[in-house]
Each structure stands twice: as C-alpha cells, then as structure tokens.
Protein backbone atom coordinates (compact mmCIF):
# COMPACT_ATOMS: atom_id res chain seq x y z
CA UNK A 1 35.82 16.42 -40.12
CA UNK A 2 35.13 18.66 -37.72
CA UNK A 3 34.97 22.61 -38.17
CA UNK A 4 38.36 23.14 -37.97
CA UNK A 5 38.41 27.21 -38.12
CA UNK A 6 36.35 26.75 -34.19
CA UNK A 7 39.17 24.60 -33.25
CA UNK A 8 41.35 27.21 -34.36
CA UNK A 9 40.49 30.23 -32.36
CA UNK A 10 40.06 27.64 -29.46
CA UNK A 11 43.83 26.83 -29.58
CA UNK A 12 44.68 30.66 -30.36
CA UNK A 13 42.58 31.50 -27.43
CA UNK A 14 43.85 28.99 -25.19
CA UNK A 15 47.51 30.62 -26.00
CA UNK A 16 46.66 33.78 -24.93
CA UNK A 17 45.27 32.75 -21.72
CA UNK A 18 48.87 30.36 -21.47
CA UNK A 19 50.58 33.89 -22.55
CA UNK A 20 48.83 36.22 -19.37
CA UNK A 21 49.97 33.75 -16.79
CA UNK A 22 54.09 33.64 -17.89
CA UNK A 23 54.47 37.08 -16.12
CA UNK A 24 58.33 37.85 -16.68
CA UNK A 25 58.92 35.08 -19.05
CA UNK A 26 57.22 37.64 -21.81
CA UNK A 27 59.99 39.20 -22.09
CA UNK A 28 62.28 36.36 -23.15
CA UNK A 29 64.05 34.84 -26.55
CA UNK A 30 62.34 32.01 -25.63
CA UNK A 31 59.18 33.20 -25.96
CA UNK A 32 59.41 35.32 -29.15
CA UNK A 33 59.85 31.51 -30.42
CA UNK A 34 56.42 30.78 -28.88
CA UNK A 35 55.02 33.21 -30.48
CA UNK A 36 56.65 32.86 -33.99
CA UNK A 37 54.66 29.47 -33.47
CA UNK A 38 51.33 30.45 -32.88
CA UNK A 39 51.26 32.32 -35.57
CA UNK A 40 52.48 29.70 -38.22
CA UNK A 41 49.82 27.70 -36.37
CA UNK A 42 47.02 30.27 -37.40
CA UNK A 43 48.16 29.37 -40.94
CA UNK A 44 48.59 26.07 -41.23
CA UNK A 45 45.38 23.74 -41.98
CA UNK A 46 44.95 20.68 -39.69
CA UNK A 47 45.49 17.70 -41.52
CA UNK A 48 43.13 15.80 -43.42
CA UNK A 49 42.17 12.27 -45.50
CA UNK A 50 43.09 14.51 -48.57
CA UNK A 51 46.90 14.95 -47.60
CA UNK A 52 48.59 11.97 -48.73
CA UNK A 53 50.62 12.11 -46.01
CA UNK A 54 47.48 11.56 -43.81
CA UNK A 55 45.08 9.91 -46.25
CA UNK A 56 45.11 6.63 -43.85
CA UNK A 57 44.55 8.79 -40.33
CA UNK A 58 41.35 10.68 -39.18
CA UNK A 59 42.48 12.93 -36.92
CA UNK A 60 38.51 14.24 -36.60
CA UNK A 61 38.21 12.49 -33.38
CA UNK A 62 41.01 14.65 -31.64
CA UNK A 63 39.43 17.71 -33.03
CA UNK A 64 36.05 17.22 -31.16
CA UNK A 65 37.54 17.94 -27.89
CA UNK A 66 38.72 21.78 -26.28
CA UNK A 67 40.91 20.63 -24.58
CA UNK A 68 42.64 22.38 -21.60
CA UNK A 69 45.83 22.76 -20.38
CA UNK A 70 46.26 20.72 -17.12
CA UNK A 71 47.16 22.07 -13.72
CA UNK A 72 50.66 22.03 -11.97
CA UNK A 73 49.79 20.82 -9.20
CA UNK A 74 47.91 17.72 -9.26
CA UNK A 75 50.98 15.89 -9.09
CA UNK A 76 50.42 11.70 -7.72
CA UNK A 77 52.62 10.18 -5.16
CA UNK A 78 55.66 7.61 -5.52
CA UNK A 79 53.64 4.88 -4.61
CA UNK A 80 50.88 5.71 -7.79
CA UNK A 81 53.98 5.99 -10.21
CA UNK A 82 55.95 2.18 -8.78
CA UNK A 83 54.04 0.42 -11.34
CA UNK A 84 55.59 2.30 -13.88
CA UNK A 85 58.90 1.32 -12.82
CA UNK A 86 60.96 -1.60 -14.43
CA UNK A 87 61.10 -4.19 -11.58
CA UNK A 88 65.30 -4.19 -11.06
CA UNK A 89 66.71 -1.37 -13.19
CA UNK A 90 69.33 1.11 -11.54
CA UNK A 91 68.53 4.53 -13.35
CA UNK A 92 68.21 8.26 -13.43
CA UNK A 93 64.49 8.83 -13.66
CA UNK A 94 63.44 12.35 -14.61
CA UNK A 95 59.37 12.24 -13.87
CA UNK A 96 57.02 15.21 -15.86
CA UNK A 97 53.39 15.20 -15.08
CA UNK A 98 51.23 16.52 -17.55
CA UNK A 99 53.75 18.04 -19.06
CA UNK A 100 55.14 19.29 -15.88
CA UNK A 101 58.81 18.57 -14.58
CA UNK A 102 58.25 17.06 -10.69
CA UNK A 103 61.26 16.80 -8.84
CA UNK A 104 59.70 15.10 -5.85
CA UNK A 105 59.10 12.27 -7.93
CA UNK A 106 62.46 12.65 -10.05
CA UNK A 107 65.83 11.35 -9.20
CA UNK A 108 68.11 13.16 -11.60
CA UNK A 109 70.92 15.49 -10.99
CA UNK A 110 74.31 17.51 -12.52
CA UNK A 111 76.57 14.46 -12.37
CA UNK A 112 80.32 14.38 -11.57
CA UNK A 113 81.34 14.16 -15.01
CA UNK A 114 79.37 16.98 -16.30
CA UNK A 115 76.27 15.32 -17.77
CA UNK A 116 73.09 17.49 -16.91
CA UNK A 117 69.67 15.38 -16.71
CA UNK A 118 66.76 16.80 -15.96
CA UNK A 119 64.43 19.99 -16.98
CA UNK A 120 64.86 21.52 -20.00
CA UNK A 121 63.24 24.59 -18.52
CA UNK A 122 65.59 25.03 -16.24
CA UNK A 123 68.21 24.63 -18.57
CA UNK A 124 67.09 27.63 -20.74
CA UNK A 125 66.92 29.97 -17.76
CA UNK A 126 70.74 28.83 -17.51
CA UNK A 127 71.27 29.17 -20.98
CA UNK A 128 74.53 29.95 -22.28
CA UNK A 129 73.49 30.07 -26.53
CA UNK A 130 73.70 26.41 -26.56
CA UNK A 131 70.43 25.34 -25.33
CA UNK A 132 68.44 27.98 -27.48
CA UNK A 133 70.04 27.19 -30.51
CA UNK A 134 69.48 23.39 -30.62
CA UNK A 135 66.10 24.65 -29.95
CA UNK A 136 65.68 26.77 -32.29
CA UNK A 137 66.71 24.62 -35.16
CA UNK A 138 64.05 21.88 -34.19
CA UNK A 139 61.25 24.62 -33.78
CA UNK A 140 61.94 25.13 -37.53
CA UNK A 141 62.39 21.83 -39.04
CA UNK A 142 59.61 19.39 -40.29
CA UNK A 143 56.81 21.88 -39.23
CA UNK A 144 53.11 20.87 -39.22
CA UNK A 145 50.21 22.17 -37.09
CA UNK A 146 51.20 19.57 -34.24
CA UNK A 147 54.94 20.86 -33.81
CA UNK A 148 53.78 24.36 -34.29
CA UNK A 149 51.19 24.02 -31.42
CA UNK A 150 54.05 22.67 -29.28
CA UNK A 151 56.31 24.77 -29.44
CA UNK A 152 53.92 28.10 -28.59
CA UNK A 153 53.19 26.26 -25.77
CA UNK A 154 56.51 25.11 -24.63
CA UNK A 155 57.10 25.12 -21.04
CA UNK A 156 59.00 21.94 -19.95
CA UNK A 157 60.43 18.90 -21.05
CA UNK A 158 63.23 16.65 -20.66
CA UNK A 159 66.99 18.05 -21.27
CA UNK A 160 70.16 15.80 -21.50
CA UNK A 161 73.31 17.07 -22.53
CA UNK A 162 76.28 14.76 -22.59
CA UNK A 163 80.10 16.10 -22.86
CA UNK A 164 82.37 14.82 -25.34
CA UNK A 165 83.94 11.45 -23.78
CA UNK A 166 81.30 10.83 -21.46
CA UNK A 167 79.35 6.99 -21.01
CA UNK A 168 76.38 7.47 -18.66
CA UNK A 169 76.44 5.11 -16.23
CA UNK A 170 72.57 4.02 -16.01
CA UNK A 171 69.90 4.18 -18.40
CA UNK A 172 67.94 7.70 -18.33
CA UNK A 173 63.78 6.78 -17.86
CA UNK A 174 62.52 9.59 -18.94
CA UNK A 175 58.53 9.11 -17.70
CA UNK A 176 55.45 11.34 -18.52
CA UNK A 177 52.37 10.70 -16.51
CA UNK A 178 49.20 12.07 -17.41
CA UNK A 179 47.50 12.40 -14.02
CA UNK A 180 44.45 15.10 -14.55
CA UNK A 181 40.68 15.13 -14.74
CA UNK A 182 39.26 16.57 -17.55
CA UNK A 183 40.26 16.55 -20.84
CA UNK A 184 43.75 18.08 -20.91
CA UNK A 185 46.74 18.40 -23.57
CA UNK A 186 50.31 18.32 -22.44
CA UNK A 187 53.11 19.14 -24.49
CA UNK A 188 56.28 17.93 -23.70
CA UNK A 189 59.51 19.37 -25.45
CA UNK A 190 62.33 17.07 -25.10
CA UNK A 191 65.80 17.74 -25.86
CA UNK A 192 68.97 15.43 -26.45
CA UNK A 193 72.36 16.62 -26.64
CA UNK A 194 74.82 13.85 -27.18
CA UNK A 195 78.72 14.85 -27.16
CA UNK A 196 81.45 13.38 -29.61
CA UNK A 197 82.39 9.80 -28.51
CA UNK A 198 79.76 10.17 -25.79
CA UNK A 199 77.41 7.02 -24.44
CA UNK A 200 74.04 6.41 -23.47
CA UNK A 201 70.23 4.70 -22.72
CA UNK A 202 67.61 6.61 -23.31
CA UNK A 203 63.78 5.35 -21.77
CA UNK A 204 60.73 7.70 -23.64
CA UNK A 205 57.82 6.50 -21.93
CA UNK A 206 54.06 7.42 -21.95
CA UNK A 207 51.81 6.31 -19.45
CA UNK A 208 48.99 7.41 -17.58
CA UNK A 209 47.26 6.34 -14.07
CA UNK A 210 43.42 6.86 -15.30
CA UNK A 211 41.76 5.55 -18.57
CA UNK A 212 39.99 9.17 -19.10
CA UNK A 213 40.30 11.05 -22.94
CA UNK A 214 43.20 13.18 -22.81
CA UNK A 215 45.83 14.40 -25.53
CA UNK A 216 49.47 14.05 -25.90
CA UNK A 217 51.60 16.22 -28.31
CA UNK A 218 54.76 15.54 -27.85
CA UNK A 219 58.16 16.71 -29.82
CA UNK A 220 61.54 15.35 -29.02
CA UNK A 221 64.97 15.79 -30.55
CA UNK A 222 68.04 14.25 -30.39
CA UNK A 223 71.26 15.19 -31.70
CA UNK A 224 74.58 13.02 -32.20
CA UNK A 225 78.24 14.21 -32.14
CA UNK A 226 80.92 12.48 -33.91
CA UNK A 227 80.96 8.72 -32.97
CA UNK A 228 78.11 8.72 -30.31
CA UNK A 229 75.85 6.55 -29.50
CA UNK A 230 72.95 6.50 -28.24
CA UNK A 231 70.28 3.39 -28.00
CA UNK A 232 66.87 4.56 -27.37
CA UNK A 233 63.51 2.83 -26.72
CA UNK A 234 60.02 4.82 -26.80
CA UNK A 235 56.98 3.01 -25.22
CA UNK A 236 53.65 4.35 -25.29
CA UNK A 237 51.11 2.69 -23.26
CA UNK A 238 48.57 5.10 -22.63
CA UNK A 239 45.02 5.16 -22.10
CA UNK A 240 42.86 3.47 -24.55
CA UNK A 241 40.55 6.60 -25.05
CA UNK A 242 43.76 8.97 -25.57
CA UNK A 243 45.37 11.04 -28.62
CA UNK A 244 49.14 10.71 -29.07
CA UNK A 245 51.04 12.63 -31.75
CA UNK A 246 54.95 12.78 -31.70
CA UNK A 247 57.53 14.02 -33.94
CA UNK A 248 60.66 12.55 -32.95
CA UNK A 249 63.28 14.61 -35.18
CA UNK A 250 67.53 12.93 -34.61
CA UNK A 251 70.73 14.47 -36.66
CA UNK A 252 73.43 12.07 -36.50
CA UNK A 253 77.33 13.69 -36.91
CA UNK A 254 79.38 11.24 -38.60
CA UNK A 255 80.39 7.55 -37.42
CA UNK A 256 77.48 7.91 -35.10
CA UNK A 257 75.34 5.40 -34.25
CA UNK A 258 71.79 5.70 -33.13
CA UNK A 259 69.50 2.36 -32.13
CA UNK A 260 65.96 2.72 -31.26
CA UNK A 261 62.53 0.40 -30.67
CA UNK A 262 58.87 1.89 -30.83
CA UNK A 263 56.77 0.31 -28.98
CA UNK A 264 53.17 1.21 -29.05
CA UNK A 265 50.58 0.03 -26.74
CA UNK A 266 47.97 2.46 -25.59
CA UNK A 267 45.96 4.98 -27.08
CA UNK A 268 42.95 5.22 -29.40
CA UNK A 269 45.02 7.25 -31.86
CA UNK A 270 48.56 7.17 -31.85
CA UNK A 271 50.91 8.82 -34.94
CA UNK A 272 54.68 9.27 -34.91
CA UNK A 273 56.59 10.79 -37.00
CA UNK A 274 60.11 10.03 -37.34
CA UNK A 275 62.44 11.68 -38.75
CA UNK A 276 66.24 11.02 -38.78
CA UNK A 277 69.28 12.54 -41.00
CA UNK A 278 72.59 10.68 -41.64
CA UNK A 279 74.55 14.28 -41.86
CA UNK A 280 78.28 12.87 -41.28
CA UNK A 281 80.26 10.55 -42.89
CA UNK A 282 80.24 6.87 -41.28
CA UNK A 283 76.49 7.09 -39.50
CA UNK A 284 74.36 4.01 -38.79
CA UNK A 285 70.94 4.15 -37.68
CA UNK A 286 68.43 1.68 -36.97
CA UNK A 287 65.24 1.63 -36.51
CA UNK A 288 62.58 -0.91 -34.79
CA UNK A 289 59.44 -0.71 -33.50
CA UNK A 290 55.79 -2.97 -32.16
CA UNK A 291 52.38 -1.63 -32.68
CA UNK A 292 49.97 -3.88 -30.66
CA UNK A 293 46.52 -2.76 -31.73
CA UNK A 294 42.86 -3.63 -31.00
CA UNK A 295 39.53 -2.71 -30.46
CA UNK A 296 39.21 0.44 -32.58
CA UNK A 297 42.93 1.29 -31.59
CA UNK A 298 44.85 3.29 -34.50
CA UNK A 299 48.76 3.04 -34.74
CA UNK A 300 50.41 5.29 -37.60
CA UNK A 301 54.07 5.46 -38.25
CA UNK A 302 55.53 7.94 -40.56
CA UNK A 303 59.47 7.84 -40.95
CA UNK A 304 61.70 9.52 -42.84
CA UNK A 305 65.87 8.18 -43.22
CA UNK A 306 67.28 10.98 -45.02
CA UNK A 307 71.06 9.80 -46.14
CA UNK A 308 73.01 13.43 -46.79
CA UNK A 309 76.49 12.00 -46.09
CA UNK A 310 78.01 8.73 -47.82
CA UNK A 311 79.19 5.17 -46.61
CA UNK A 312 76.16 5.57 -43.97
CA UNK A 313 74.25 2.64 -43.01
CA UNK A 314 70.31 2.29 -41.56
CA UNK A 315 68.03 -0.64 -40.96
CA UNK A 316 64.52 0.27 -40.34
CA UNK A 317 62.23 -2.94 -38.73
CA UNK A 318 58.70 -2.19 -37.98
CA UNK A 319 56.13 -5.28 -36.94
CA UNK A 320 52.53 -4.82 -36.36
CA UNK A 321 49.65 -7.11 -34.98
CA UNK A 322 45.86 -6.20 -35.16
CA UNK A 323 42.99 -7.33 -34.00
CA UNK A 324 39.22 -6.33 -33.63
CA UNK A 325 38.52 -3.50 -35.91
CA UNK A 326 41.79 -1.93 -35.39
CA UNK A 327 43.80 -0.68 -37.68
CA UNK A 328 47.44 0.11 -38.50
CA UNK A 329 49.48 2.46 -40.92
CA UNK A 330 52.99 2.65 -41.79
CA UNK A 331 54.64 4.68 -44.44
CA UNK A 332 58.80 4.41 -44.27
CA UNK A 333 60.88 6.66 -46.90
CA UNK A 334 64.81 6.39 -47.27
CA UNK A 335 66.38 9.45 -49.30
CA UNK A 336 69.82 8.94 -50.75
CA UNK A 337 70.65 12.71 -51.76
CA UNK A 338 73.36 12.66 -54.59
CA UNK A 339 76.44 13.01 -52.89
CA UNK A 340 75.60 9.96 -50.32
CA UNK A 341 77.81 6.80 -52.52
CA UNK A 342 77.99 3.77 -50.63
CA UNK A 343 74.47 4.13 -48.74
CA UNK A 344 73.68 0.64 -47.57
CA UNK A 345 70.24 0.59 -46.53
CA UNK A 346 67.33 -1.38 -45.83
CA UNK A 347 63.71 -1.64 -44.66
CA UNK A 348 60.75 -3.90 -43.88
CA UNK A 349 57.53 -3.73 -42.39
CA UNK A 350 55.61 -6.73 -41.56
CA UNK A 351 51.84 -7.54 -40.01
CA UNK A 352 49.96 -9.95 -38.81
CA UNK A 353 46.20 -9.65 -38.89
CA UNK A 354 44.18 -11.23 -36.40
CA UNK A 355 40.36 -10.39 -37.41
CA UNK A 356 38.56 -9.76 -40.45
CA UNK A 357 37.92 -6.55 -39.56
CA UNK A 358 41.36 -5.65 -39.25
CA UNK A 359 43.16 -2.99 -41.73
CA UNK A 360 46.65 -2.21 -42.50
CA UNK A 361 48.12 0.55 -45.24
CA UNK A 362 52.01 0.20 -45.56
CA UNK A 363 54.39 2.13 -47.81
CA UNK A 364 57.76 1.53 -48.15
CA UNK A 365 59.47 4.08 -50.24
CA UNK A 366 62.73 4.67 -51.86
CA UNK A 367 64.28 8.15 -53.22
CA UNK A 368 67.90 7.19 -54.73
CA UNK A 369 69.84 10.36 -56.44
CA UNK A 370 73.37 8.15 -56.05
CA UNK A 371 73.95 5.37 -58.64
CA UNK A 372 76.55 3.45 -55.95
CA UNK A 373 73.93 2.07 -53.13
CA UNK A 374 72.53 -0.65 -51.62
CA UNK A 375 69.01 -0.22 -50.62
CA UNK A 376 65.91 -2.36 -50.47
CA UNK A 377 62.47 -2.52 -49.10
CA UNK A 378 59.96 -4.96 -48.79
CA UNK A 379 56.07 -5.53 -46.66
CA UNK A 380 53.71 -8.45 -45.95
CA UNK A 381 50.20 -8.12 -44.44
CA UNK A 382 48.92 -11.79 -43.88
CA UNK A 383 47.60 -14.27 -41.61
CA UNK A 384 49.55 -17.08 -39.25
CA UNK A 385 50.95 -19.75 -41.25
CA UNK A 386 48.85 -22.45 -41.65
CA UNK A 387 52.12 -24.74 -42.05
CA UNK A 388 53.47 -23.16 -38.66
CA UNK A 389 49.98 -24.35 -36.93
CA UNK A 390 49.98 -27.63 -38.47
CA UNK A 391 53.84 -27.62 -37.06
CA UNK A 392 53.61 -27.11 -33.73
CA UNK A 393 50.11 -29.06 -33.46
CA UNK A 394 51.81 -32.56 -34.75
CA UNK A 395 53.99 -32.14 -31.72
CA UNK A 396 51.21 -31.86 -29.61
CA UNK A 397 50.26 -28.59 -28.81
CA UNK A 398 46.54 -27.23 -29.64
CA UNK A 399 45.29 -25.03 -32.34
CA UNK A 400 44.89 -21.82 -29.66
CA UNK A 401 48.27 -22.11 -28.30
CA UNK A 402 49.86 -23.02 -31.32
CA UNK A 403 48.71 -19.62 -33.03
CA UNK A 404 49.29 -17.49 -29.88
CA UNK A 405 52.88 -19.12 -29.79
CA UNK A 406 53.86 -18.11 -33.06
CA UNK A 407 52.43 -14.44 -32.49
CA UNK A 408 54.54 -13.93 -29.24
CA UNK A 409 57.53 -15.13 -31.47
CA UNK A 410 56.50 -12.68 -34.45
CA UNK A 411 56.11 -9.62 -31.33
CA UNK A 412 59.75 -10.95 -29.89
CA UNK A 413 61.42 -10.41 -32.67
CA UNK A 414 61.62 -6.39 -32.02
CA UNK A 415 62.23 -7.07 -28.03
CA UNK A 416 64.90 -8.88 -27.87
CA UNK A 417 67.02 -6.33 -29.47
CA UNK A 418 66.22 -4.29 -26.63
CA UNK A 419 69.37 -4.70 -24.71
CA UNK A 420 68.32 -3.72 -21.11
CA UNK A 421 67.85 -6.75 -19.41
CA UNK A 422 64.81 -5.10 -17.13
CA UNK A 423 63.12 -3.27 -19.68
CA UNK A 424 62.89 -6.12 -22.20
CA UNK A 425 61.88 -8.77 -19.37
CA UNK A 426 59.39 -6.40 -18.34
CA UNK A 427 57.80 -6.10 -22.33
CA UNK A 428 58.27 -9.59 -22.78
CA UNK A 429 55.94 -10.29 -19.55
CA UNK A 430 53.27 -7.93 -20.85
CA UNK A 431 53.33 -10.05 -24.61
CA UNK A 432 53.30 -13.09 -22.77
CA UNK A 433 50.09 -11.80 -20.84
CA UNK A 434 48.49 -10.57 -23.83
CA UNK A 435 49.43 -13.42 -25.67
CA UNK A 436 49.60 -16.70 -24.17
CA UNK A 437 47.16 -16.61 -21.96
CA UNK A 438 46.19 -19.82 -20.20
C-alpha cells in the first residue's frame, strides 16, 4: 500500500488550490458542503485489503499517482466524440469533458413540458431549495473517502429533473469523455430527479478518446416519485490503464419501478457501488449488469437492496467473464428491515472463467428481520460446459466456435433486456467482435 498520509495532504492540497480559483462561489451554500467534505476526507482512511468490504480490491495502484485536476478547455470536436454515438438513436445528449459540462458538444435543453436536462451547475445557481436539498442528502449518505473527495470537489455534473406526469420523449445519453494529457481526476456529480408517474431512459456512459492513466470518481443519484419509472443502463468502457470508482446511490417512492444494466468494459480498476432503497410501498427494482474482464483488468461490484417498505419486489442479475489474469469481485446484500412483509426478492451472480489464471470472489448476502418474505440467492464460478461443446460440435461446428458461441449467449443474456433497440445492437456488435471472431 502506498503511504497513504502523502496522498492525503496531496488531495488536501490540491483542494485548496481548487478553492483559490472559485472566486465568488466561496461564498455559497454550496460550497460550505465542499468544505464539510474535505474535512471528513482528512479523517477518513483510504481503504484497504483489511476492510472486508475491500478485502478483494487493491486500490494501491490508484494511490501511486497525484493526480491533477484537468483543464476546461481542452474540449475535442464533434467529429472525435461520433464514435461514441449509438449508430440510429434520436436523443438528448448532455456531453461533460473531464468533468466539465460542454454545450458545444451537448444537445439538451428546458423542454416544453418542463423537464430540465442538462448541467447540474447551472441548476444550483438557479436553485430554488430543491436542487440543494436532494444534494445535500446524497453528500451525507453512504460516505467513504471516494464520495467525500467528490463532493469537495464538486463542480459539474449531469441534472435531470422530471415533473410529475411527464414521459420523456427520447432516451437522455448522458456522455463523459476524458480528453486530457496527463494524469487527471474528474469528478462528476450527477443528479436525477424523477416526478410522480413520470417516464424515462437514462444512458451513463464512460469513455475516453486516448488510452493514457487517468482517474474517474464519479457519484450519481437518482431519486423516484410515486409510480415512476425510470430504466437506466451504465456502460463503462474506458481506457485500459484507467481508475473508475462510482457510487451510484437511488431512493425509490412507492410503486416505483427502477430497471438498470452495468456494463463494464474498460478500465484497469473499476468498483461500483450500488446502493438502492425500496422506501415506499409497491417498489420494484432490478438490477443487471456484464463485467468483461482481461488482461490484468479488475471489475468489483458492491450492491446494497435495502427493502424499508413492504410488498416491494427486486431482482438483482450480475454475469461476469474473465480471462488472462483478470479478476472479478462481486458482493450483493438484500436487507429486509422488520416492517418490510411480503418482500419478494431475489439474486444471482454467475461467471465464467476463461484462463487458469483467472479469479473471482462473489458474495451473495441476505439480512431478513421480517418472517413473511420471499428471498433467495445463489452463485456459480465455472468453466463452459463440456456437454454444451460436445452439443453444438455433433452438429458440426468446431471446438473454438462452439465455446465462443456459448459465451456470447452467456454475455446476451444481460443485453437483451436492454430495451433500446440502438444501444443493445450496438453492445451486441462489440460481444460479437470480442467474441466470435472469425
């Protein structure tokens, strides 16, 4: 591990430059929470192999780097960010740059019907109460040294705020580019506002146009009126020599319903932790998500499906395939609190490994304080059927294709729940590459 106390003052000095160049912005609520931040940053430890909530992830490598905070303006043009594009999908695209909202690149606006997409730091200049206090109440939930750091250096992120009533019309793409030399952090602070009986896509993706070392800390909350709905999908395909850590933090009012797929690419080290609460009557939530790993790639997922209301439903789905010396973590915990009768939940993680070198650590957990439930768990880490090979070979096909056939139907399992037509053709394509090559 690296000496984490030099890391320290590198991060508290880094604020105070970040604090000398907001000018007027001192001065505001906004800030105060910045620096109510820092400081529980000063105190808390960085995580180690010791914590069991971190015993599978060495987070040393991140800690060797100062890194910087990027400049505004290196911003690339619209022909650099195409590629990142789904080939055929109508949307409102809301573009951030390391870490930085670009409206030249971003096609989002107020819309007749009163939805606002766009900059969340725009939004809080505008602030009426609202804003700050959804806000405020994810600054202080779940807090470890990663959410702490982001939020003293907030500055921008995505906002969407939905009235009650309201079905978007297109799916949001909400895109953050890492476009910098050097090695830089960005922090994005996104923040989702869904209104009662309110409708909507939601696109979280991470890319980048270089393959340099950079890190992404990332936060992003999402909050569900009565009977919303919202279906998400998250993909991070970043460099292969980045750092991405996200907390992704989602109340749900009741009859809610919330839908979401992870899918996880990129980056040498990627962790998310997920954290959803069924607070109203009636919610549903499920959960899915791909890690793709190789090389010495490292994919952790951490989720937490905290039940506080009864007769709520969640499904949590999480599929992993490894190869080289890669290797992959999950650890999924449901919590039915007392008063939460009729909970119906369940959860599975299942892996494939490709090498011998290959790892996986998986944890399903379940914390039941009702006695009228339905919950259940379950995880495999194994090999491709032998009987599945021996299958598809008697009807001609060879040994190679055989076994990349049956991993492209393992990885489509998760896709094809994805239900916009563009983004899951366009996933589908990049497993088929991967996958059945030749």
């Amino acid at each position: 591990m690296a000496d984490t106390s030099q890391i320290k003052e590198w991060y508290l000095s880094l604020f105070k430059d970040f604090e000398n160049h907001l000018n007027g912005e001192r001065s505001s609520v906004i800030h105060k929470l910045r620096k109510e931040a820092i400081a529980r940053f000063a105190d808390i430890d960085f995580p180690d192999l010791h914590q069991e909530e971190w015993r599978f992830t060495d987070i040393s490598p991140i800690l060797k780097h100062n890194f910087t905070i990027p400049e505004k303006r290196s911003v690339p043009s619209k022909d650099e960010i195409s590629r990142f594009m789904f080939d055929g999908m109508e949307s409102h695209s809301i573009v951030f740059v390391n870490g930085f909202y670009s409206p030249e690149l971003s096609s989002s606006s107020k819309l007749s019907d009163g939805t606002l997409i766009g900059s969340l730091s725009a939004a809080m200049k505008k602030d009426d109460g609202g804003t700050l206090k959804y806000f405020s109440n994810c600054s202080s939930d779940h807090i470890n040294v990663f959410t702490a750091l982001n939020t003293a250096f907030t500055k921008d992120g995505a906002y969407i705020c939905i009235p009650d009533g309201v079905a978007v019309d297109k799916p949001v793409h909400l895109i953050f580019i890492s476009h910098a030399e050097g090695k830089t952090i960005s922090q994005p602070r996104n923040l989702i506002i869904a209104g009662k009986n309110s409708q909507a896509k939601i696109i979280e993706h991470y890319v980048s146009t270089g393959n340099g070392v950079y890190f992404t800390n990332a936060v992003t909350a999402l909050h569900l009126g009565e009977s919303s709905n919202i279906e998400a999908v998250k993909i991070q395909e970043e460099s292969p020599s980045a750092y991405h850590i996200a907390t992704t933090e989602i109340s749900l009012g009741s009859n809610a319903n919330y839908e979401s797929q992870a899918i996880s690419l990129g980056a040498n080290i990627y962790r998310h932790d997920l954290n959803v609460i069924l607070n109203g009557e009636g919610g549903n939530a499920i959960l899915e998500g791909l890690y793709l790993t190789s090389g010495s790639q490292l994919s952790d997922t951490h989720s937490l499906i905290d039940h506080a209301a009864p007769r709520c439903t969640s499904h949590e789905k999480y599929k992993g395939i490894l190869d080289g010396k890669s290797r992959g973590v999950f650890n999924g915990k449901i919590m039915v609190r007392k008063g939460a009768q009729q909970t119906n939940s369940y959860q599975e993680n299942r892996n494939i490994i490709l090498s011998n070198d290959a790892k996986v650590d998986t944890k399903p957990q379940l914390e039941i304080f009702a006695d009228d439930v339905k919950c259940s768990h379950g995880a495999t880490v194994g090999q491709l059927s032998k009987e599945s090979i021996f299958y598809l070979r008697s009807r001609g096909i060879g040994e190679e294709q055989a076994k990349l056939i049956l991993i492209y139907a393992f990885a489509n399992d998760v896709l094809r729940n994805i239900k916009v037509n563009e983004i899951r053709n366009s996933l589908e394509t990049i497993l088929s590459n991967r996958f059945l090559r030749g």
